[in-house]
C-alpha atoms as a PDB file:
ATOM      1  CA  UNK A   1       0.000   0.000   0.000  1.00  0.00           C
ATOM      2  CA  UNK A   2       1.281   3.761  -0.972  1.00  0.00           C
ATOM      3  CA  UNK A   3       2.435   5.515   2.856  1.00  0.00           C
ATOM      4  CA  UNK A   4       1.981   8.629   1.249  1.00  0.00           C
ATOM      5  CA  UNK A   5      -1.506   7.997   0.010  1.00  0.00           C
ATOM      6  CA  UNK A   6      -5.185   7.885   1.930  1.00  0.00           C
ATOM      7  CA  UNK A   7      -6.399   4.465   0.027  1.00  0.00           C
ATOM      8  CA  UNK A   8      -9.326   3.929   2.462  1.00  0.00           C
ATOM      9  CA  UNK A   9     -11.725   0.482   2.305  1.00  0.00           C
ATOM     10  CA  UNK A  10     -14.081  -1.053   3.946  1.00  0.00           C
ATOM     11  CA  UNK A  11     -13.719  -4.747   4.487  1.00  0.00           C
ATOM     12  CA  UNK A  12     -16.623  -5.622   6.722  1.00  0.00           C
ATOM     13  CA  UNK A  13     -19.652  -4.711   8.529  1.00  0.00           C
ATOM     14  CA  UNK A  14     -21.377  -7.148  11.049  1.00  0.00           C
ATOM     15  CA  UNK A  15     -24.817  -6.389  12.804  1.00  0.00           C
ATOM     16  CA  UNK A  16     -23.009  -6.847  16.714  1.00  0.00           C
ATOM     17  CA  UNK A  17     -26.751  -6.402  18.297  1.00  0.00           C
ATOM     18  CA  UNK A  18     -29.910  -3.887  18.021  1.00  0.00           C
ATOM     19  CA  UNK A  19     -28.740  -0.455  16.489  1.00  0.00           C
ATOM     20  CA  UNK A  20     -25.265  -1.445  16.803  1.00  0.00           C
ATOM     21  CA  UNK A  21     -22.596  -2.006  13.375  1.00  0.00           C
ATOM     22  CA  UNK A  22     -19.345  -3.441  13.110  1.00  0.00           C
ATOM     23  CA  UNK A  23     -17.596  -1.915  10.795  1.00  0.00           C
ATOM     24  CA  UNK A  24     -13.997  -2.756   9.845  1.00  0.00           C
ATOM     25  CA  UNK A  25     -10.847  -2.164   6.906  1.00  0.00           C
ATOM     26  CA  UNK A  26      -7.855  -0.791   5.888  1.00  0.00           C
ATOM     27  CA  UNK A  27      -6.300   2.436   5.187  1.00  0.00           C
ATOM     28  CA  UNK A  28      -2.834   3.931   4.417  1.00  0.00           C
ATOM     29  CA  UNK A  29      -0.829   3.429   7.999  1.00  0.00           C
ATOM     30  CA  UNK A  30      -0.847   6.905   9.301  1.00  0.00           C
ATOM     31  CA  UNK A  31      -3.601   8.199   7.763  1.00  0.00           C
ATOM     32  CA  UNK A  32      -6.390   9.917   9.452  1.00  0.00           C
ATOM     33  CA  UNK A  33      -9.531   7.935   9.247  1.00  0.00           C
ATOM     34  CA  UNK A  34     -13.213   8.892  10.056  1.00  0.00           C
ATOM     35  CA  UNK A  35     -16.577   7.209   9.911  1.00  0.00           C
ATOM     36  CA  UNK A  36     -19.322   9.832   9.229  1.00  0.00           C
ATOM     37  CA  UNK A  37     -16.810  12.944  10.325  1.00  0.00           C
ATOM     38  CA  UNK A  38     -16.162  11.053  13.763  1.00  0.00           C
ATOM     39  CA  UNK A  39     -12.494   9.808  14.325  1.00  0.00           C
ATOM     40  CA  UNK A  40     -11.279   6.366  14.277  1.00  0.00           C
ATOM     41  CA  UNK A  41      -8.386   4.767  15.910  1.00  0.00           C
ATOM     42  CA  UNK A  42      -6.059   3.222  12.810  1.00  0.00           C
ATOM     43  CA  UNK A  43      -3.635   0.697  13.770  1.00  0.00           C
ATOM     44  CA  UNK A  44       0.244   0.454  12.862  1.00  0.00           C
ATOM     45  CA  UNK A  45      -0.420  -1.520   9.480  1.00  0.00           C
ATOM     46  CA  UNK A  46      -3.668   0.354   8.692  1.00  0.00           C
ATOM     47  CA  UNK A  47      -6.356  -1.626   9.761  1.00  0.00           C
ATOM     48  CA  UNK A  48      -8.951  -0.123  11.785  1.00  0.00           C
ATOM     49  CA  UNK A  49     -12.809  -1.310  13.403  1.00  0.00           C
ATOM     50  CA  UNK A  50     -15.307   0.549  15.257  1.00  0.00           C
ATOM     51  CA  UNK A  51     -18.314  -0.504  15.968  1.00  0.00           C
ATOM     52  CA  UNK A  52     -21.766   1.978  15.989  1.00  0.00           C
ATOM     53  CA  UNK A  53     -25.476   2.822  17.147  1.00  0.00           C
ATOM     54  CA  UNK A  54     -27.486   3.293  13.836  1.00  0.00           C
ATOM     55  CA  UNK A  55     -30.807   3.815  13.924  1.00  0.00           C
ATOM     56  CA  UNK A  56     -33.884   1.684  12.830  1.00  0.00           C
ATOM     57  CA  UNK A  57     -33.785   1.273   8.857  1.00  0.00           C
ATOM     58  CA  UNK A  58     -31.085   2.122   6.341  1.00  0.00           C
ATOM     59  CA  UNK A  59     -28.124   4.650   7.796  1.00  0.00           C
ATOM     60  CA  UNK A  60     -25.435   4.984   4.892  1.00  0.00           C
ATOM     61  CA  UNK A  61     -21.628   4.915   6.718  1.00  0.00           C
ATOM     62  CA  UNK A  62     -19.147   7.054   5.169  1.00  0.00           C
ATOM     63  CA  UNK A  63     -15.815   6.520   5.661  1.00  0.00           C
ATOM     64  CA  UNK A  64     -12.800   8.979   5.148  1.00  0.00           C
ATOM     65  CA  UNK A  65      -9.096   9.079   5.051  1.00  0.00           C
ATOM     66  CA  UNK A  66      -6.431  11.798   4.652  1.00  0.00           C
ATOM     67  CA  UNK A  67      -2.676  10.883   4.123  1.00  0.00           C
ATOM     68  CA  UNK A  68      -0.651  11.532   6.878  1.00  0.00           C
ATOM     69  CA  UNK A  69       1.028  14.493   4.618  1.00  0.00           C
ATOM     70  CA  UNK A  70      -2.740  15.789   4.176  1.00  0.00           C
ATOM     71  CA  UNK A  71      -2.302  15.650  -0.108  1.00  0.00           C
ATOM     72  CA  UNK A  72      -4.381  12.900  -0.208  1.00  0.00           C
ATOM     73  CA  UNK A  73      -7.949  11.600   0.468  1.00  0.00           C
ATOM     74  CA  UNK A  74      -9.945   8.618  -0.447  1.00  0.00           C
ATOM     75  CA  UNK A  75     -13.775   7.922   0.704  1.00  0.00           C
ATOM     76  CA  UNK A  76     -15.819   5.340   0.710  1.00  0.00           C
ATOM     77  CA  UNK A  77     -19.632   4.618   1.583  1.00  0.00           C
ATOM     78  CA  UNK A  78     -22.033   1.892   2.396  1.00  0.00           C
ATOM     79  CA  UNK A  79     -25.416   0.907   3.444  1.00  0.00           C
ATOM     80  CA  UNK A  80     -26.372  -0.873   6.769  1.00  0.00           C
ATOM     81  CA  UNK A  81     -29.585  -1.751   8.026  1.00  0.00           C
ATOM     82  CA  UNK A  82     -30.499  -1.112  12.215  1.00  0.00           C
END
């Protein structure tokens, strides 16, 4: 994986209970990552998981990175059900 680039994926979501989302993947090491503008803790080789409240129905997860230089970003989005 580029150091010097964002290159932000999701690799899995998993319904943990009711209203709550696993959601897990990889990004550049170092970047900054964020699900829906909140921050998430990125490990050393990029991987990352949080896990969320979403509400009844469809909530659409977006999830950001920025390089650790800031020149790059990368996004992407999916849709989980509460």
């Amino acid at each position: 994986m580029n150091q010097s680039g964002a290159n932000v994926s999701i690799l899995s979501t998993v319904t943990v209970g009711s209203g709550e989302v696993r959601i897990s993947g990889m990004a550049a090491p170092g970047a900054n990552v964020t699900v829906n503008g909140a921050p998430v803790g990125i490990h050393p080789d990029g991987t990352w998981s949080v896990t969320l409240s979403v509400g009844h129905g469809r909530t659409v997860l977006t999830v950001a990175a920025v390089s650790a230089t800031g020149s790059s970003r990368s996004s992407s989005s999916i849709t989980v059900n509460g």
